[in-house]
C-alpha atoms as a PDB file:
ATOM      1  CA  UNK A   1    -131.932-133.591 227.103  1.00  0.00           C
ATOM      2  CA  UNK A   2    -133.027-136.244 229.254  1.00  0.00           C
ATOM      3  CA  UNK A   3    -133.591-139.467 227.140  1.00  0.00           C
ATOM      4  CA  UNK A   4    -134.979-142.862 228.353  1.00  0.00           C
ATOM      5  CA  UNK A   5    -134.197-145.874 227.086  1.00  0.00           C
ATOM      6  CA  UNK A   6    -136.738-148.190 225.968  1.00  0.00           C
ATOM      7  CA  UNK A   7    -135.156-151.780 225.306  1.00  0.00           C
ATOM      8  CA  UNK A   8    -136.239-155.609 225.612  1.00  0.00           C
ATOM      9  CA  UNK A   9    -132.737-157.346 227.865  1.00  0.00           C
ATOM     10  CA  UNK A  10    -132.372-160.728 226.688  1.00  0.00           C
ATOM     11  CA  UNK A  11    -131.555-162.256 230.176  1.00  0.00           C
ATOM     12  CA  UNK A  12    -134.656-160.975 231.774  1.00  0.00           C
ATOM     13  CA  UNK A  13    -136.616-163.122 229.225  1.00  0.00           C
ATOM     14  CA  UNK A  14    -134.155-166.132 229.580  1.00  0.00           C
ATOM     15  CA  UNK A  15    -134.499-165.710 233.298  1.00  0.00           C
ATOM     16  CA  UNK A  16    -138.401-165.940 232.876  1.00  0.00           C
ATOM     17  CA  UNK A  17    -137.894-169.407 231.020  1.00  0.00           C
ATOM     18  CA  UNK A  18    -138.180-168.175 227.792  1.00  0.00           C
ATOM     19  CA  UNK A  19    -135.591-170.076 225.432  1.00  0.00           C
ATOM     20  CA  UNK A  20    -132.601-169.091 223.420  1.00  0.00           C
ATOM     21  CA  UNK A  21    -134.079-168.877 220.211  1.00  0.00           C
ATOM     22  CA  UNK A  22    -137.368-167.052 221.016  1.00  0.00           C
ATOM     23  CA  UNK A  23    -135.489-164.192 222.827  1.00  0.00           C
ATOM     24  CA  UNK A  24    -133.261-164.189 219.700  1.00  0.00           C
ATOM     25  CA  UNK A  25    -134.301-160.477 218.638  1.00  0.00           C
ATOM     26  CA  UNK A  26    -133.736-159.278 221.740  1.00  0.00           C
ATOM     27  CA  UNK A  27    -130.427-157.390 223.145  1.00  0.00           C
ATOM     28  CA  UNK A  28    -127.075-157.863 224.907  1.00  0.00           C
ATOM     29  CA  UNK A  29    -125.903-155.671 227.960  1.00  0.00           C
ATOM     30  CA  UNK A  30    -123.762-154.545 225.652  1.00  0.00           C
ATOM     31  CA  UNK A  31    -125.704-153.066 223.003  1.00  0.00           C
ATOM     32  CA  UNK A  32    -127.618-151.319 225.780  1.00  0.00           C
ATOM     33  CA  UNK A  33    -124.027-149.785 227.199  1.00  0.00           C
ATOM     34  CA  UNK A  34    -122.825-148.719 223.369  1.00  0.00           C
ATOM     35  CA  UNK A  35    -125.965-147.164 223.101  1.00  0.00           C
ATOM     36  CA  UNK A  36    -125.793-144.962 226.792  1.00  0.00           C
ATOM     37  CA  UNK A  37    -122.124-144.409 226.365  1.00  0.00           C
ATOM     38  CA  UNK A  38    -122.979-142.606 222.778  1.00  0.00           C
ATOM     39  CA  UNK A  39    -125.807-140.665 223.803  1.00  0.00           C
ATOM     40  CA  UNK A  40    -123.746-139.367 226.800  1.00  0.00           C
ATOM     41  CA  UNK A  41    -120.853-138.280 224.260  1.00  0.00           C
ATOM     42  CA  UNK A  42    -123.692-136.319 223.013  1.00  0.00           C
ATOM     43  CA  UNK A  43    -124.277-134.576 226.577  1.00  0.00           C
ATOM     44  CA  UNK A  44    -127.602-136.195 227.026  1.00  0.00           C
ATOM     45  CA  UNK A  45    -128.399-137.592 230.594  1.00  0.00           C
ATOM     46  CA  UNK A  46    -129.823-141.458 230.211  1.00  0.00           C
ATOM     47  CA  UNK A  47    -132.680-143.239 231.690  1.00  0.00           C
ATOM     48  CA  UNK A  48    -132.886-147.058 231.584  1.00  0.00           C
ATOM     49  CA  UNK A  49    -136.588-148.009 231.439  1.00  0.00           C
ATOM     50  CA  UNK A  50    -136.081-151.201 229.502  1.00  0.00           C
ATOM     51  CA  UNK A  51    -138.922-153.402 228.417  1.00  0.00           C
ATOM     52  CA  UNK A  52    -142.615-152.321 227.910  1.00  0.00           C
ATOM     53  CA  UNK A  53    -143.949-153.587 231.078  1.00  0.00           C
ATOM     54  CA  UNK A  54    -141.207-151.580 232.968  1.00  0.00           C
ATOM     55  CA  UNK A  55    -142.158-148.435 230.965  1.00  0.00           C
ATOM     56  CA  UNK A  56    -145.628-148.802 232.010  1.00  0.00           C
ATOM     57  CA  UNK A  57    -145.284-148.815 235.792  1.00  0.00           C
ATOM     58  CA  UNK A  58    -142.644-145.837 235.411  1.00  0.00           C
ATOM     59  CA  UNK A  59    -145.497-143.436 233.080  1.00  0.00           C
ATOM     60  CA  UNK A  60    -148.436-144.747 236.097  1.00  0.00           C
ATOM     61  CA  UNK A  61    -145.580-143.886 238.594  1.00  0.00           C
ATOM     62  CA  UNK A  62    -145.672-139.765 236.693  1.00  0.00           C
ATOM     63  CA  UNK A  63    -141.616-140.343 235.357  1.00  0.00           C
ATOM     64  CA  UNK A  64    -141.808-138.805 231.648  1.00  0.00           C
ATOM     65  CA  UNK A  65    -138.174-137.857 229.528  1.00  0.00           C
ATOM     66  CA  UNK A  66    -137.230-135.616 226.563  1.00  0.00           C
ATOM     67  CA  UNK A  67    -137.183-138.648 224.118  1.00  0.00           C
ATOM     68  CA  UNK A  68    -137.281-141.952 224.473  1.00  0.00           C
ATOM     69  CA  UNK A  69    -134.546-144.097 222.476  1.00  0.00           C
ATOM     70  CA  UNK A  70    -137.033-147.214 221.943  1.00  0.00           C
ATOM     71  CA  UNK A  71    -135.495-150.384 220.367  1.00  0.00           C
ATOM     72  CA  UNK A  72    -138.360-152.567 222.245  1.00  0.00           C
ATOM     73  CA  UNK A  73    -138.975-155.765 219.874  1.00  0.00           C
ATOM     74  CA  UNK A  74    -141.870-156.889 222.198  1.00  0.00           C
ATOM     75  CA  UNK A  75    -142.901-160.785 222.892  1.00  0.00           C
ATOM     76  CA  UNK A  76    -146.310-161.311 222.195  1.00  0.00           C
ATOM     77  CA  UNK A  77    -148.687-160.614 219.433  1.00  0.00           C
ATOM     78  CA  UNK A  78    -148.073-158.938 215.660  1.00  0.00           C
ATOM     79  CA  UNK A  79    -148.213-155.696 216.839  1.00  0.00           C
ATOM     80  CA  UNK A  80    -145.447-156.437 219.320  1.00  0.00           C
ATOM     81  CA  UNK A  81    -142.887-153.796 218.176  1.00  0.00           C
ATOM     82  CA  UNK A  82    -145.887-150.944 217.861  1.00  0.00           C
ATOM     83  CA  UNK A  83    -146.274-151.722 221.773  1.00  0.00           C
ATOM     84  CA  UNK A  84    -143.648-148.832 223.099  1.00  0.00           C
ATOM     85  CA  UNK A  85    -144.522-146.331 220.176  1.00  0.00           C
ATOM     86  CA  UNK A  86    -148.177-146.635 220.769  1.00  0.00           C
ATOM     87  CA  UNK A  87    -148.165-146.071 224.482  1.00  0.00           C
ATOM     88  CA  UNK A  88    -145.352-143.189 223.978  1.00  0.00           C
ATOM     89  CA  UNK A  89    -147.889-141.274 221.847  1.00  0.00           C
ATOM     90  CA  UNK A  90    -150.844-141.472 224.357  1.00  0.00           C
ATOM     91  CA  UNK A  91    -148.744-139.251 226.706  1.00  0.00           C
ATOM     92  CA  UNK A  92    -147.213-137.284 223.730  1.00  0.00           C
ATOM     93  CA  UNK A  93    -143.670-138.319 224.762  1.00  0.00           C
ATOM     94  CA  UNK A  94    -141.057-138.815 221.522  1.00  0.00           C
ATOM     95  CA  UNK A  95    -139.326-141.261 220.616  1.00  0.00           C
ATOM     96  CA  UNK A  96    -136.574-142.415 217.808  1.00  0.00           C
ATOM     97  CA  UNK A  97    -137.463-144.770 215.036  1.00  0.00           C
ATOM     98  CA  UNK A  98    -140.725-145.485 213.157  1.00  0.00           C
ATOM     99  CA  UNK A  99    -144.272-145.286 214.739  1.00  0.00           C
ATOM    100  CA  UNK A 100    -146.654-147.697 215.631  1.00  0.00           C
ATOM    101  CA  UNK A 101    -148.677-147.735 211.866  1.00  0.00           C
ATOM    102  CA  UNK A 102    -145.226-148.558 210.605  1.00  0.00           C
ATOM    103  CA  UNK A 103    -143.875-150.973 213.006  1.00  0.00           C
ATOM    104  CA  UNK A 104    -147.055-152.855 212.909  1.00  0.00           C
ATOM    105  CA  UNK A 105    -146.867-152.877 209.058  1.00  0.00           C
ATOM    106  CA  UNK A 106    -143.699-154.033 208.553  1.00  0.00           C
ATOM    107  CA  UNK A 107    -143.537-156.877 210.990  1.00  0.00           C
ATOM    108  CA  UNK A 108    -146.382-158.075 208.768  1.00  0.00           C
ATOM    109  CA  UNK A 109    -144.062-159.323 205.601  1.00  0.00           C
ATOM    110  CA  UNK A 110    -146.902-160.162 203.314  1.00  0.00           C
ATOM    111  CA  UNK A 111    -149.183-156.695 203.799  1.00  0.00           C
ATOM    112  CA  UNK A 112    -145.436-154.875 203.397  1.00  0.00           C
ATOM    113  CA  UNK A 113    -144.869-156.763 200.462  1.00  0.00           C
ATOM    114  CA  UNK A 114    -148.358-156.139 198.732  1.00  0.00           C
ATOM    115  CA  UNK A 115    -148.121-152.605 200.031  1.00  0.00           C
ATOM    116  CA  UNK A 116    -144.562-152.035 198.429  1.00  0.00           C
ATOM    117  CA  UNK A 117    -145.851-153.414 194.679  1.00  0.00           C
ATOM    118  CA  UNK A 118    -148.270-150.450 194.496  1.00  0.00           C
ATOM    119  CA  UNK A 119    -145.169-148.074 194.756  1.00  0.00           C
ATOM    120  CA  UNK A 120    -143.759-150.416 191.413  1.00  0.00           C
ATOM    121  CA  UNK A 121    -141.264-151.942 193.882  1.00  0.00           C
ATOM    122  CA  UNK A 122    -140.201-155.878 192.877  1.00  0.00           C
ATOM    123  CA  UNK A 123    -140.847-158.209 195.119  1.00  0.00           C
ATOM    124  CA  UNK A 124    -141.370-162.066 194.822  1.00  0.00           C
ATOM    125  CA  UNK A 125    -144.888-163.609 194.336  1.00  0.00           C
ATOM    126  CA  UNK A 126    -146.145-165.570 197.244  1.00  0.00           C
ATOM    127  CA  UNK A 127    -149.164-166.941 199.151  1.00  0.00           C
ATOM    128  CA  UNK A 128    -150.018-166.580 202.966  1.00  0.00           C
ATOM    129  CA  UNK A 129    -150.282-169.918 204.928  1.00  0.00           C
ATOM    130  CA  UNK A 130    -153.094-169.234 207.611  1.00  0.00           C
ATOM    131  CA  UNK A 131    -154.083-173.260 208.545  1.00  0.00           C
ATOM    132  CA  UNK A 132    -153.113-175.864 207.465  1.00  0.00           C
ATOM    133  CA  UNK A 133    -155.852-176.207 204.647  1.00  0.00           C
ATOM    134  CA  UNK A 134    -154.209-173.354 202.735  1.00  0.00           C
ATOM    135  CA  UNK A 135    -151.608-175.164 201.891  1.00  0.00           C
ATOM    136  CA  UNK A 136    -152.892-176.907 198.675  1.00  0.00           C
ATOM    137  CA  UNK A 137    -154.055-172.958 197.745  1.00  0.00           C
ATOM    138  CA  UNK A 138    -150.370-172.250 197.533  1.00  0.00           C
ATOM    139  CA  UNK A 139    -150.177-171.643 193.490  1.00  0.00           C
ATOM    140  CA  UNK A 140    -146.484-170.633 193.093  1.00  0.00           C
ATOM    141  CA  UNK A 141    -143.437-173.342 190.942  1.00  0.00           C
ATOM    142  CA  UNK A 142    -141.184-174.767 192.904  1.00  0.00           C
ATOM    143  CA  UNK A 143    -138.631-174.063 193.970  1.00  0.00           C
ATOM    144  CA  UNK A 144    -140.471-171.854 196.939  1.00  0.00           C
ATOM    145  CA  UNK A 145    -139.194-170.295 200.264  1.00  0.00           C
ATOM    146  CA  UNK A 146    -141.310-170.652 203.270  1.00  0.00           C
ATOM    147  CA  UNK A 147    -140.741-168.526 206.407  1.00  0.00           C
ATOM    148  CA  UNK A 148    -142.990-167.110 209.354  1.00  0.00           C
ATOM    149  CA  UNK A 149    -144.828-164.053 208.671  1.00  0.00           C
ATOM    150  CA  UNK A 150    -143.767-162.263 211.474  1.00  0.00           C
ATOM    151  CA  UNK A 151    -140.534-163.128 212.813  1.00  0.00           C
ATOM    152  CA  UNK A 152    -137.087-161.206 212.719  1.00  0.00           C
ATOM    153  CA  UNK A 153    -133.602-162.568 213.100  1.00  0.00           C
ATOM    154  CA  UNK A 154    -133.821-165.640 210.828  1.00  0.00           C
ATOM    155  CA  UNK A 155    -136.129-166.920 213.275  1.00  0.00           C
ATOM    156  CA  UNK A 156    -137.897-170.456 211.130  1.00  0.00           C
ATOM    157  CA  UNK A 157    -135.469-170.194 208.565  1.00  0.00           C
ATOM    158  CA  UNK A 158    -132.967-173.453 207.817  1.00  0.00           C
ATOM    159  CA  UNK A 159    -131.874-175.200 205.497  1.00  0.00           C
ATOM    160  CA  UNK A 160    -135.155-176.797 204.915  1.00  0.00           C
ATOM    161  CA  UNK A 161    -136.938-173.619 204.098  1.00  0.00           C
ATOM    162  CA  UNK A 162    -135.961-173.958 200.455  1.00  0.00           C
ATOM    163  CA  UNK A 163    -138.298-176.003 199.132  1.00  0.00           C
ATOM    164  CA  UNK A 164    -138.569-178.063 196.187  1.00  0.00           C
ATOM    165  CA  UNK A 165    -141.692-180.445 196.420  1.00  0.00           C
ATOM    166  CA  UNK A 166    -145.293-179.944 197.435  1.00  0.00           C
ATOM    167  CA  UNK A 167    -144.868-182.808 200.031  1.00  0.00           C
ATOM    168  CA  UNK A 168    -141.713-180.916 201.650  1.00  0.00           C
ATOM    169  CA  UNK A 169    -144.103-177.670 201.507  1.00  0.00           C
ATOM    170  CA  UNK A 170    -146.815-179.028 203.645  1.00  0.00           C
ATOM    171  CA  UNK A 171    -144.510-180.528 206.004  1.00  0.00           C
ATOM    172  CA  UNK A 172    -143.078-176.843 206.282  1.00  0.00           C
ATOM    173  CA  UNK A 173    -145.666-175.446 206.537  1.00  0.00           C
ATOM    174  CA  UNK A 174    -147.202-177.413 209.511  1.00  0.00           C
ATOM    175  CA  UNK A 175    -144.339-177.470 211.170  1.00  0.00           C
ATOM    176  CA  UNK A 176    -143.845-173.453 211.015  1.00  0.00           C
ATOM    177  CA  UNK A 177    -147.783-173.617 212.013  1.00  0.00           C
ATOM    178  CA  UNK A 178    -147.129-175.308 215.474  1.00  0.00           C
ATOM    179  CA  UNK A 179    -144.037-173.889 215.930  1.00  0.00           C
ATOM    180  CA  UNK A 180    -144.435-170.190 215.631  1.00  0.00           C
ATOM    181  CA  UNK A 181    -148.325-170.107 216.374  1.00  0.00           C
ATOM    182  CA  UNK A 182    -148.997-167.662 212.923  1.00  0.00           C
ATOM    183  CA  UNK A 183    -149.087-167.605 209.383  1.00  0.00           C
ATOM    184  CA  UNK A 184    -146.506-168.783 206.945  1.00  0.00           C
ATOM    185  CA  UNK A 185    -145.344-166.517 203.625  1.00  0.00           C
ATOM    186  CA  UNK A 186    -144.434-168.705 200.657  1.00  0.00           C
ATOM    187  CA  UNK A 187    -142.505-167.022 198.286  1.00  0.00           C
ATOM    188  CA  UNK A 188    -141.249-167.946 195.062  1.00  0.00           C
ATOM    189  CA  UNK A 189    -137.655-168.397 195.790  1.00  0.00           C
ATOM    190  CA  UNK A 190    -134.949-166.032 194.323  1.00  0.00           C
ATOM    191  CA  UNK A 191    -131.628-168.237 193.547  1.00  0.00           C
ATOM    192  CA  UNK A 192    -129.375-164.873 193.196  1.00  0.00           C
ATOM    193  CA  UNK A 193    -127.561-162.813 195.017  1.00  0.00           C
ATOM    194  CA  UNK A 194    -128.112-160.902 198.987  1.00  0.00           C
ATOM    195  CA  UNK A 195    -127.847-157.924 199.756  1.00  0.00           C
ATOM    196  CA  UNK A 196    -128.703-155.392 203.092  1.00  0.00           C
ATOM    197  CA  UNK A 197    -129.115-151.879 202.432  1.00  0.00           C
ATOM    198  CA  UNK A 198    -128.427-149.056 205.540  1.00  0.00           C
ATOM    199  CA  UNK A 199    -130.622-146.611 205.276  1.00  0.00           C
ATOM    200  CA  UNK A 200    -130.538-143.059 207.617  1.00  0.00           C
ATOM    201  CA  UNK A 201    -133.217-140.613 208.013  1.00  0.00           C
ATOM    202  CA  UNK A 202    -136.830-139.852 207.413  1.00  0.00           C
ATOM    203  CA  UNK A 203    -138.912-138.499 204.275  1.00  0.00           C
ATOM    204  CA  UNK A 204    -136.786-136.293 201.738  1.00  0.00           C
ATOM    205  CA  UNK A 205    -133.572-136.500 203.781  1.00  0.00           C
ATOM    206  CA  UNK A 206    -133.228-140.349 204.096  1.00  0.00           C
ATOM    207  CA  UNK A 207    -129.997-141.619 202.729  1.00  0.00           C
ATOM    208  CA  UNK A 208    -129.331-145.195 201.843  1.00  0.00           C
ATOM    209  CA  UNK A 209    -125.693-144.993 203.745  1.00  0.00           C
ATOM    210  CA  UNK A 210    -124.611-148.296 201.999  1.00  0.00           C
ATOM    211  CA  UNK A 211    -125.112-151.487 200.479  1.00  0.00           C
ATOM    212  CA  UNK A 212    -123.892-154.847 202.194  1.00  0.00           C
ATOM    213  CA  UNK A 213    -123.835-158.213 200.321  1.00  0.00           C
ATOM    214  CA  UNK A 214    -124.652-161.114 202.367  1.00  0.00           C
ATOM    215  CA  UNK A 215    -122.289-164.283 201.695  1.00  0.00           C
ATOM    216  CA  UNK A 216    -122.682-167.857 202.779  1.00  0.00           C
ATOM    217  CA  UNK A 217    -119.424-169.446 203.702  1.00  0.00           C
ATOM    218  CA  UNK A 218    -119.211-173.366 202.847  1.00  0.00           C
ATOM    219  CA  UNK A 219    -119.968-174.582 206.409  1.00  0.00           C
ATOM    220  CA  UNK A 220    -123.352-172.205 206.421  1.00  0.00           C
ATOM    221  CA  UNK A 221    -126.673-173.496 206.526  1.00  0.00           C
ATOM    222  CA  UNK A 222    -126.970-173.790 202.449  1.00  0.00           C
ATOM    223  CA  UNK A 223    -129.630-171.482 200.430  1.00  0.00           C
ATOM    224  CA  UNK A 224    -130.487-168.509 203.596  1.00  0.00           C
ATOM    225  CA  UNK A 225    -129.245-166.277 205.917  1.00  0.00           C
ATOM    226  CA  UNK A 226    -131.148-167.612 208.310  1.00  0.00           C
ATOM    227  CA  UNK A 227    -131.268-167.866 212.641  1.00  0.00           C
ATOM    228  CA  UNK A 228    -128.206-170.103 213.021  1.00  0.00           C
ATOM    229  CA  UNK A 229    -126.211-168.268 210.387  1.00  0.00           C
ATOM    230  CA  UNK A 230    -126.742-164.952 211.791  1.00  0.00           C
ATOM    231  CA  UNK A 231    -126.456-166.338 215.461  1.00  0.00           C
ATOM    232  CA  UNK A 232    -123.350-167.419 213.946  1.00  0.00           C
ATOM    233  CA  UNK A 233    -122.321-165.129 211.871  1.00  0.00           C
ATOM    234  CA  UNK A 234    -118.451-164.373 212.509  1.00  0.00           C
ATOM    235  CA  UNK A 235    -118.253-167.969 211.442  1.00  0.00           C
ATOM    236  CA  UNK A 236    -120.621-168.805 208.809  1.00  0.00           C
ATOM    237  CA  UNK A 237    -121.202-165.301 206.763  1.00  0.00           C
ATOM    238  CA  UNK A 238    -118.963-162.956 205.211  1.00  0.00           C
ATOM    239  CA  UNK A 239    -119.733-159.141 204.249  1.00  0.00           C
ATOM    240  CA  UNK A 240    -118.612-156.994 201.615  1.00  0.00           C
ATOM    241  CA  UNK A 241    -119.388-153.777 199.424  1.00  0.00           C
ATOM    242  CA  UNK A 242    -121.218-155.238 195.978  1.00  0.00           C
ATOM    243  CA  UNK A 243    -119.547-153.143 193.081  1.00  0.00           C
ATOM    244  CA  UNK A 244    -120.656-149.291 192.320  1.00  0.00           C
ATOM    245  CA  UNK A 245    -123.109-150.276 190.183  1.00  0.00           C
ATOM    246  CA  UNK A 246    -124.825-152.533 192.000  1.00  0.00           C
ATOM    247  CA  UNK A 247    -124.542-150.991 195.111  1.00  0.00           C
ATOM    248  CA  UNK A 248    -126.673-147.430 193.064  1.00  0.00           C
ATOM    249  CA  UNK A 249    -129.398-150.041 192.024  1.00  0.00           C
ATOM    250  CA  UNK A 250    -129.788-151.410 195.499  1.00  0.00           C
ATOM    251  CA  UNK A 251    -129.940-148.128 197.325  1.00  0.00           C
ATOM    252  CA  UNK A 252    -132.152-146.832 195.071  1.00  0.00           C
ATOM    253  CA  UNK A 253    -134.747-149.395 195.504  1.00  0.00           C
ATOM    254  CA  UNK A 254    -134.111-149.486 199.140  1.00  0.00           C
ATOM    255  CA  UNK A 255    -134.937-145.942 199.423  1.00  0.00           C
ATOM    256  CA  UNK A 256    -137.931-145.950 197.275  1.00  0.00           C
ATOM    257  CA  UNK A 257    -139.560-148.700 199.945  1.00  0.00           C
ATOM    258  CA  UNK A 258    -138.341-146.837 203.146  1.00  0.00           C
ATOM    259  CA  UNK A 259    -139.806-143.631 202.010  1.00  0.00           C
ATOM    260  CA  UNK A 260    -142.714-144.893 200.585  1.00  0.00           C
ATOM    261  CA  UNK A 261    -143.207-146.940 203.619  1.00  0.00           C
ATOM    262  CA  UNK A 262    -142.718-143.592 205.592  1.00  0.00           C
ATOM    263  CA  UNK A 263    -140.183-145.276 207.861  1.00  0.00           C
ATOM    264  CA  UNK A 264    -138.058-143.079 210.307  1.00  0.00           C
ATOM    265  CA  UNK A 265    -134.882-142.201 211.381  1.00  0.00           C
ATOM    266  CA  UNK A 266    -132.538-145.634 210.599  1.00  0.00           C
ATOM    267  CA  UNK A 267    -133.145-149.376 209.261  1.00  0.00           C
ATOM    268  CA  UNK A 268    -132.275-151.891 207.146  1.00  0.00           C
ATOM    269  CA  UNK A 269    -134.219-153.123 203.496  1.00  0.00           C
ATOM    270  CA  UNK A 270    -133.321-156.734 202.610  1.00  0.00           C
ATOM    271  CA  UNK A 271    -132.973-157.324 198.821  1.00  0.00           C
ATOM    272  CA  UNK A 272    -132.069-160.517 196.404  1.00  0.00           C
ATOM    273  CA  UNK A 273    -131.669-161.010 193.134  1.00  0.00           C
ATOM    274  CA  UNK A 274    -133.990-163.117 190.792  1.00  0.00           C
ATOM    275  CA  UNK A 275    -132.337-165.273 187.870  1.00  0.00           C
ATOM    276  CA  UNK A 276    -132.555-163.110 185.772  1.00  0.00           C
ATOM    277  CA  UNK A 277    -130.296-160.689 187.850  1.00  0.00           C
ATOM    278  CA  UNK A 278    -132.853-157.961 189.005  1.00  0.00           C
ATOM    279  CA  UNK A 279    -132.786-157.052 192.530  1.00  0.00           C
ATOM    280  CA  UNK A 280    -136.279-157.626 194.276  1.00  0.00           C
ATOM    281  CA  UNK A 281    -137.503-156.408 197.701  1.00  0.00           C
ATOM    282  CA  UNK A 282    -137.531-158.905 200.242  1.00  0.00           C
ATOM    283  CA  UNK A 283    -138.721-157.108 204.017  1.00  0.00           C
ATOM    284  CA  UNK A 284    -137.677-154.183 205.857  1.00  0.00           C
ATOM    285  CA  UNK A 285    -136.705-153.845 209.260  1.00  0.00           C
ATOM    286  CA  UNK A 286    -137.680-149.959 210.310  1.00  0.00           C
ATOM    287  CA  UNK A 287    -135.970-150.893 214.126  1.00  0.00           C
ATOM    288  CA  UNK A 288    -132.616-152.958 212.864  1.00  0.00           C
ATOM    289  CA  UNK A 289    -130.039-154.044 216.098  1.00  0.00           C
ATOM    290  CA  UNK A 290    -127.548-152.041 216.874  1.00  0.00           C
ATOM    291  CA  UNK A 291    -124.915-153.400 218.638  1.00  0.00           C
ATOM    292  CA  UNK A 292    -121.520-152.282 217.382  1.00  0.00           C
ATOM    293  CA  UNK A 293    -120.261-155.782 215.836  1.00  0.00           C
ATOM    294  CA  UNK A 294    -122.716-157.886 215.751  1.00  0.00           C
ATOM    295  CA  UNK A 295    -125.659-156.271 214.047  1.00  0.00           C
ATOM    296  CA  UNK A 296    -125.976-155.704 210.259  1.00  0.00           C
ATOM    297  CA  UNK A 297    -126.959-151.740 210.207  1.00  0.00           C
ATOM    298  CA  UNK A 298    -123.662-151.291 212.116  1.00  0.00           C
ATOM    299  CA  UNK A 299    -121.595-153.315 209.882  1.00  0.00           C
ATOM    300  CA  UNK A 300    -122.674-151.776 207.289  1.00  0.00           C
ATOM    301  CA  UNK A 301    -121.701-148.198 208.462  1.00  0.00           C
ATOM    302  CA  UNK A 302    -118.209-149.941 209.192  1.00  0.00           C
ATOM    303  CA  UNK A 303    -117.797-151.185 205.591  1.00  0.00           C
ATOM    304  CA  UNK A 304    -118.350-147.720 204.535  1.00  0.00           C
ATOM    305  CA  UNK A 305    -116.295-145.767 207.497  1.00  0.00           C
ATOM    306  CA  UNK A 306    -118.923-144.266 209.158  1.00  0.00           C
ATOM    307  CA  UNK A 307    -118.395-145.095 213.106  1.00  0.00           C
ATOM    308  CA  UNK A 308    -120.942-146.118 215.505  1.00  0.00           C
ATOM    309  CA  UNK A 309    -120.923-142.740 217.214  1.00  0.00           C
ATOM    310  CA  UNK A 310    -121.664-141.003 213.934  1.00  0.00           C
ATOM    311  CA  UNK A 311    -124.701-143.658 213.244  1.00  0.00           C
ATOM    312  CA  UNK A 312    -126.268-142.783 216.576  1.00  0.00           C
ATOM    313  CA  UNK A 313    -125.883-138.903 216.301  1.00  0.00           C
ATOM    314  CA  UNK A 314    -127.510-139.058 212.330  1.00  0.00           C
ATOM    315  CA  UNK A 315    -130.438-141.556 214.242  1.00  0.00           C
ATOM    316  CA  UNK A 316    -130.725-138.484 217.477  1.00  0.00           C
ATOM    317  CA  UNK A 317    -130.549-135.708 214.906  1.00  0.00           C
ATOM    318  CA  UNK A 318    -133.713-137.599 212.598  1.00  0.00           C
ATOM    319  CA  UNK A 319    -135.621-137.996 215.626  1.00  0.00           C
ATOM    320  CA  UNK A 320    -135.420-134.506 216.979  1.00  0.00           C
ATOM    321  CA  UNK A 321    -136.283-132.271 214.087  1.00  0.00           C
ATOM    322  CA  UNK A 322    -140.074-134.393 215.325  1.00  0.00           C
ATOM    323  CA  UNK A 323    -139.968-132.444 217.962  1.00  0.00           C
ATOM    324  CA  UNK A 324    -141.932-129.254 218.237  1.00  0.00           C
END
């Protein structure tokens, strides 16, 4: 099978002027090498298209693959990571991971989150921050957690996004406003524990592969996992397997979002517990990173001894039973 690969390099944005932190979702050399060198263990023959611009000129220039492996993130606009997907199905091409509906959805954290409490799936109450006169709207007790509605990677998250007063909340707010150029979701903040949750698959045959508790060291950025932590990460956060029975409740509600969600193929659902203890939903990512170390959906498979090799044939295998 011939398979192109769909990806956004983070040195072609840097080398456009773009800065560190707003081409923080996108990927390393490296995670575009693991990635070939897999699907060539597989026998497939790779195509490097890379970001969505490229992969128009190459469909106007008549090249078309198999598959496409898309992990495209996309720089402008809430529909950013739909970009790739959308334009793949106008010339009926494949491709791994969710579909545009989904990828538009989800990068949307406050429509996920109302669209995951129909299923009867916890999540926190919030409000959505539009301008700057919604802020004395927001109707939630302290303490709340503010964040942009549309960002990935910890990306407007510090230490200040815990928040305790209605002063520090509009000065949150306005700064995430100017910032980030889009809305703000205030949540009520959960004090308890973290948690990621692998999932693998689509529909019926989605497995949640494993559970991964996210842990603040002292020297973190207190109260989030947030841009500099994860940026950070072999130095500020430590990972580990919750116990069994934790790690059945998380799964469980994990999978009950990513199949009600209808995502595809492999992810991540984020989770925290409330003070009470109960885990609640907090986003999903339906196009997690993948390179070997550094991103969580791997880690997670290496907590639970499944290699990156077998992570990337259970992602091909999802994807082609699509195709007809």
């Amino acid at each position: 099978m011939i398979v192109g690969m769909t990806y956004d390099l983070r040195q072609d944005y840097l080398d456009d002027g773009f800065s560190e932190e707003q081409t923080a979702e996108f990927d390393r050399p490296s995670t575009i090498d693991a990635i070939e060198q897999a699907l060539t263990r597989m026998g497939h023959r790779t195509r490097r298209i890379g970001h969505v611009r490229s992969l128009v000129r190459k469909l106007a220039a008549g090249e078309r693959w198999d598959l496409v492996f898309n992990i495209c993130e996309g720089m402008f606009g809430t529909g950013r990571e739909a970009q790739v997907p959308a334009l793949l199905d106008a010339y009926q091409i494949p491709y791994t991971f969710s579909g545009p509906l989904i990828l538009a959805l989800t990068l949307d954290k406050a429509i996920t989150k109302r669209v995951v409490r129909t299923m009867g799936v916890p999540t926190p109450d919030f409000a959505v921050v539009t301008t700057p006169a919604d802020i004395a709207a927001v109707d939630l007790p302290f303490p709340v957690f503010a964040k942009p509605l549309a960002e990935g990677t910890g990306l407007g998250i510090d230490q200040t996004s815990k928040i305790d007063t209605r002063e520090d909340l509009a000065a949150v707010c306005l700064k995430l406003l100017e910032k980030f150029k889009q809305p703000v979701l205030v949540e009520t903040f959960l004090p308890g524990r973290e948690f990621t949750v692998g999932v693998v698959g689509s529909g019926a045959a989605a497995e949640a592969i494993g559970t991964m508790e996210v842990i603040l060291k002292p020297e973190a950025q207190a109260n989030a996992y947030s841009y500099v932590n994860k940026e950070n990460s072999e130095e500020l956060m430590s990972y580990m397997v919750p116990p069994a029975d934790l790690d059945a409740s998380c799964r469980e509600l994990a999978l009950k979002a990513w199949r009600g969600l209808g995502c595809l193929d492999a992810g991540r659902v984020d989770l925290k517990m409330d003070g009470s203890g109960a885990v609640n939903f907090l986003e999903v990512n339906p196009l997690a990173g993948l390179h070997p170390e550094h991103s969580d959906l791997p880690i997670i498979c290496g907590l639970v001894g499944i290699s990156f090799q077998t992570l990337m044939e259970r992602i091909m295998a999802s994807a082609c039973a699509r195709i007809r």
